[in-house]
Protein backbone atom coordinates (compact mmCIF):
# COMPACT_ATOMS: atom_id res chain seq x y z
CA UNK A 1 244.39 160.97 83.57
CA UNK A 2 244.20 157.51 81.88
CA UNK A 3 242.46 156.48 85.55
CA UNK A 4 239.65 159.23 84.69
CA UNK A 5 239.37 158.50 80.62
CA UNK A 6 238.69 154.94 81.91
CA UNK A 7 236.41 155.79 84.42
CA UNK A 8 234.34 158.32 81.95
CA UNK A 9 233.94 155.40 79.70
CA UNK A 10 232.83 152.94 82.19
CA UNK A 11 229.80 155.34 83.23
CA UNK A 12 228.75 155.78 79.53
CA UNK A 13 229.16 152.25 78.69
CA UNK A 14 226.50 151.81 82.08
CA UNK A 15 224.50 154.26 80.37
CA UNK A 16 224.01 152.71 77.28
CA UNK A 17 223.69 149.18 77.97
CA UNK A 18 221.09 150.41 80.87
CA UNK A 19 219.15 151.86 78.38
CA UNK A 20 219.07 148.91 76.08
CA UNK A 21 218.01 147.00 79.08
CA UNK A 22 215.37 149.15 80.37
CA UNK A 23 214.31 151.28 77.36
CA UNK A 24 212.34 149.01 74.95
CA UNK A 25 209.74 148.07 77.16
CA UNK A 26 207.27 149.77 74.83
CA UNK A 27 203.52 149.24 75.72
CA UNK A 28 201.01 150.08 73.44
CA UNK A 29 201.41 151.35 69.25
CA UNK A 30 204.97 152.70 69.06
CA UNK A 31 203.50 154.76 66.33
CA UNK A 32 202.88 158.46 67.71
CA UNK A 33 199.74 159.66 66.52
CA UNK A 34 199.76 161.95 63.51
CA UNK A 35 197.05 164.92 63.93
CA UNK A 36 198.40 166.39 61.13
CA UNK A 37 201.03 168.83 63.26
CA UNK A 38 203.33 166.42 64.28
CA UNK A 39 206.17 164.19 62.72
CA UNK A 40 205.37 160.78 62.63
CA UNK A 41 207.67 157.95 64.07
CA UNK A 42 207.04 155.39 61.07
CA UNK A 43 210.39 155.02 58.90
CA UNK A 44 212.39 157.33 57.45
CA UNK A 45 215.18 156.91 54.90
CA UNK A 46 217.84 156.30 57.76
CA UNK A 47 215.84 153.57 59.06
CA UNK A 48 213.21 152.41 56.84
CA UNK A 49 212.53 148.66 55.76
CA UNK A 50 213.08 147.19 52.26
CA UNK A 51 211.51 144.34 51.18
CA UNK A 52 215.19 143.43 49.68
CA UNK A 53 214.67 140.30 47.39
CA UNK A 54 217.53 138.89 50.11
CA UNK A 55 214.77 138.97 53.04
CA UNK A 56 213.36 135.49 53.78
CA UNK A 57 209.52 134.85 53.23
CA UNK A 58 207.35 137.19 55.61
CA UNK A 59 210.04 139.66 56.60
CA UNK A 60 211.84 142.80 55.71
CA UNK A 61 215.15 144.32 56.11
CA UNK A 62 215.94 147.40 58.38
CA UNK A 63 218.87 149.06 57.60
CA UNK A 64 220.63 150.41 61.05
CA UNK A 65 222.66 153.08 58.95
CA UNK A 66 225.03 154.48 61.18
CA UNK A 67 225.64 150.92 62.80
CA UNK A 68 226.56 150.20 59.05
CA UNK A 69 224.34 146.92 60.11
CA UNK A 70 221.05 145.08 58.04
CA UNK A 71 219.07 142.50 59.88
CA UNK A 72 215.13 141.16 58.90
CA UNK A 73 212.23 141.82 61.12
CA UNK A 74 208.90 139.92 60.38
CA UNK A 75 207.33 142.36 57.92
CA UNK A 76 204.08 143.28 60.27
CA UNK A 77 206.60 145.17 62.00
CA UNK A 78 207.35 149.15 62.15
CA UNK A 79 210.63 151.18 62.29
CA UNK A 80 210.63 154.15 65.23
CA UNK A 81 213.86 156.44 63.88
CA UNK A 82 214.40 158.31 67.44
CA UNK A 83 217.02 160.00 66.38
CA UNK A 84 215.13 161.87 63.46
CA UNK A 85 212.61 162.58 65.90
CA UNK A 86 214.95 163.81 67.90
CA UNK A 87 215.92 166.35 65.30
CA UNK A 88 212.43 166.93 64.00
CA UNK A 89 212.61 169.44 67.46
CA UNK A 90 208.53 168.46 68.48
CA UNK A 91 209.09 167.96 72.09
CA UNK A 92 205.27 166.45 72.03
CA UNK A 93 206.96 163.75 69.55
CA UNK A 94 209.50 162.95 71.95
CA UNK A 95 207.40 162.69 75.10
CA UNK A 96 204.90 160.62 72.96
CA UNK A 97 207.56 157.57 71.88
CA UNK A 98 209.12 157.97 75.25
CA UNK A 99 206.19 156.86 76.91
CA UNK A 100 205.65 154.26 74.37
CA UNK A 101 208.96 152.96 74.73
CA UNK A 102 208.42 153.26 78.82
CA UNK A 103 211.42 155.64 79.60
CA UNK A 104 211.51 159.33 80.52
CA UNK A 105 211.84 161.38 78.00
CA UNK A 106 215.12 162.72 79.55
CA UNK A 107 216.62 159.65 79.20
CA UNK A 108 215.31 159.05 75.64
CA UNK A 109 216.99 162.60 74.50
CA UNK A 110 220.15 161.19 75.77
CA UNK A 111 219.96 157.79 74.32
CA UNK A 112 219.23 158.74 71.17
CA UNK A 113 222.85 159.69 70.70
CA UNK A 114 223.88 156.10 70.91
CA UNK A 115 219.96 154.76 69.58
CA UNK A 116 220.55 154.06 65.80
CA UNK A 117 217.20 152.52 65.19
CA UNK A 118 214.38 150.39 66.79
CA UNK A 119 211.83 148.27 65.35
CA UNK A 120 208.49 147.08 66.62
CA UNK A 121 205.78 144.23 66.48
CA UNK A 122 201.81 144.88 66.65
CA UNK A 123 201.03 145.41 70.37
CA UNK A 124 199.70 142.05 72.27
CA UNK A 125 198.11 142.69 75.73
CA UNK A 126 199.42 146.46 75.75
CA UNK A 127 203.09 144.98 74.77
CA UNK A 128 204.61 145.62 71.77
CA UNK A 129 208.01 143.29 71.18
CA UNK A 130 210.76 145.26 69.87
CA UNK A 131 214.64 145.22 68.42
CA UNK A 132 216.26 148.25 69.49
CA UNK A 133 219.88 148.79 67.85
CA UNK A 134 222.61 151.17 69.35
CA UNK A 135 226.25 151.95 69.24
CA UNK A 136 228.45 151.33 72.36
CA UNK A 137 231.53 153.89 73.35
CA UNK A 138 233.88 150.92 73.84
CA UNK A 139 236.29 149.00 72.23
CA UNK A 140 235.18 145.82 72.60
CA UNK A 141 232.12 143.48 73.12
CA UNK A 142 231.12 144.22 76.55
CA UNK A 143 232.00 141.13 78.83
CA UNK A 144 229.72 138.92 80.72
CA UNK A 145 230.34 140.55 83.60
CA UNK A 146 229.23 143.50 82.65
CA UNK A 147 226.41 142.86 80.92
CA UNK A 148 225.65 140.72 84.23
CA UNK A 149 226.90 143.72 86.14
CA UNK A 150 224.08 146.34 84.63
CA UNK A 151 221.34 144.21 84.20
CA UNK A 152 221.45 143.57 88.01
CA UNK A 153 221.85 147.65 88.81
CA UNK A 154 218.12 148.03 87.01
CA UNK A 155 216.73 144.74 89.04
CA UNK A 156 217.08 142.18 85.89
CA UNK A 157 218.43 138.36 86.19
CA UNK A 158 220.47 137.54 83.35
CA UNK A 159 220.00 133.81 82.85
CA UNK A 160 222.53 133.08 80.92
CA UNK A 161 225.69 134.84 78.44
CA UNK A 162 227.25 132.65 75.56
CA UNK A 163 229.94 133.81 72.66
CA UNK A 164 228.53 132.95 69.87
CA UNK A 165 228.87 133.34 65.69
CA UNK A 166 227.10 135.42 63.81
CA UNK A 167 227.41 136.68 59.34
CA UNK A 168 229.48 139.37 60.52
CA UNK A 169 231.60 137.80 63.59
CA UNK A 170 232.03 136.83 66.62
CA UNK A 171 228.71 138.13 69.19
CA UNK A 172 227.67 137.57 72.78
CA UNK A 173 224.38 137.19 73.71
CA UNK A 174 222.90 137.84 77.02
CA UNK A 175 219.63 136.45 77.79
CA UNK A 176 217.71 138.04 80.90
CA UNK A 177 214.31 138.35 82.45
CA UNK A 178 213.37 142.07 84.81
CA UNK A 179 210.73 143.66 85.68
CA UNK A 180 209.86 146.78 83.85
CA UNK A 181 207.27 149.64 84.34
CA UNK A 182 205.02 147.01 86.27
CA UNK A 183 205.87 144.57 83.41
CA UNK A 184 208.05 141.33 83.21
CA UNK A 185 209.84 141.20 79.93
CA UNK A 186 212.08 138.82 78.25
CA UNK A 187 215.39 140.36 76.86
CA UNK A 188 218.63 139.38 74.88
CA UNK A 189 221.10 141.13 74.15
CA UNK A 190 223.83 140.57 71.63
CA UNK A 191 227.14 142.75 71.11
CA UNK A 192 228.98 142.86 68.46
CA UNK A 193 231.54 144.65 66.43
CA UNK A 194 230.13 146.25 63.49
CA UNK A 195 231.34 148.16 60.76
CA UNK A 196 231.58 151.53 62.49
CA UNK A 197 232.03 149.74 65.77
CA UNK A 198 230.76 147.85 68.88
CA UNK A 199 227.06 147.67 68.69
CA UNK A 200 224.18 146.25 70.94
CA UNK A 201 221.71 145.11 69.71
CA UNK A 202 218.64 144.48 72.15
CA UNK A 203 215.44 142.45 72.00
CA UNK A 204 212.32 142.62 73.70
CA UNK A 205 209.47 140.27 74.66
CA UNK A 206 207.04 139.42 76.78
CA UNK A 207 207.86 135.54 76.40
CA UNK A 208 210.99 133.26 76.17
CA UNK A 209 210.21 131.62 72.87
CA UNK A 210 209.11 134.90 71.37
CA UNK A 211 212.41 136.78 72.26
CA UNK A 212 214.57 134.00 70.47
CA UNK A 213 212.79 133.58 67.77
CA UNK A 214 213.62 136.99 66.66
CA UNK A 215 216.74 136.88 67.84
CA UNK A 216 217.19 133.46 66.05
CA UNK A 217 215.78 135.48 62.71
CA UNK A 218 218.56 138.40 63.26
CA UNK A 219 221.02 136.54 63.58
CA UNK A 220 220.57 134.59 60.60
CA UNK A 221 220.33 137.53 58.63
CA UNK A 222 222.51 140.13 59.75
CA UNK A 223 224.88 141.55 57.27
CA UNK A 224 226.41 145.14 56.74
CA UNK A 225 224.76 147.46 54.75
């Protein structure tokens, strides 16, 4: 039995950090389009941004509630809630940010159980960078061989993992280039143990210097809520 419960959480650990590999490669506004029938994706009081006097100059904060996690985002950007989406029940919704986001909308139902919140930039030759936050079922901060492990299984190169500090603890960040929907992207990835658990927390860009600089900014600024 242990075997199996450790097996079961293996595959959903693969899951999840899959989908924080793969599933931010939005193209495009992440906004859905609102023709007056449909929920929007713009925030939402579970994942909205505050201009919190705290923020530095030209940002905002997103709250990631049920990561019990706050991090700043420069303040051009938008929140996508997928989970109130989710539960908004507009399937046209769903396949509308799924596409956006580059993913089936299969596999966006299912990651929204883990998805807390993601954030994105103004789109820049059809790419819109992005910070996409979810919870992990594990105990710990996935090691580097995993995270070197499942970046390989959807055709990424992780160029690098360090342990590193962050406000709220020790993190690990993963820093890897793949290929996605016809697209090469710049990721980084960094795990760590938040207040209601391990959390990943992905970002996505279309250059080096553009993923670390607001990975550089999160890190700086992340607190609990």
């Amino acid at each position: 039995m242990g075997r199996m419960l450790r097996r079961a959480a293996g595959t959903a650990l693969v899951a999840a950090l899959a989908t924080g590999v793969a599933g931010c490669a939005a193209g495009g506004d992440p906004a859905i389009p609102d023709d007056g029938s449909r929920t929007s994706a713009r925030p939402s009081a579970s994942g909205s941004p505050t201009s919190a006097p705290s923020a530095p100059p030209g940002t905002v904060l997103v709250r990631a509630e049920r990561s019990g996690l706050r991090f700043a985002v420069p303040e051009a950007w938008e929140v996508a809630d997928v989970a109130t989406v989710l539960e908004a029940g507009v399937d046209e919704d769903l396949a509308a940010m799924a596409e956006r986001m580059n993913v089936p909308a299969s596999q966006l139902r299912a990651a929204a159980r883990t998805i807390d919140v993601s954030a994105f930039g103004p789109s820049v030759d059809g790419f819109a960078p992005n910070v996409n936050v979810q919870g992990l079922p594990v105990e710990e901060v996935p090691s580097a061989a995993q995270l070197r492990l499942v970046t390989s299984m959807i055709g990424g190169t992780v160029e690098s993992v360090d342990d590193v500090p962050t406000p709220v603890g020790p993190g690990r960040v993963s820093r890897y280039r793949a290929e996605i929907g016809g697209r090469s992207v710049v990721g980084r990835q960094l795990g760590i143990e938040g207040p209601s658990g391990v959390v990943l927390v992905t970002v996505t860009a279309t250059t080096a210097a553009g993923a670390d600089d607001v990975l550089a900014l999160l890190q700086r600024t992340l607190t609990t809520t």
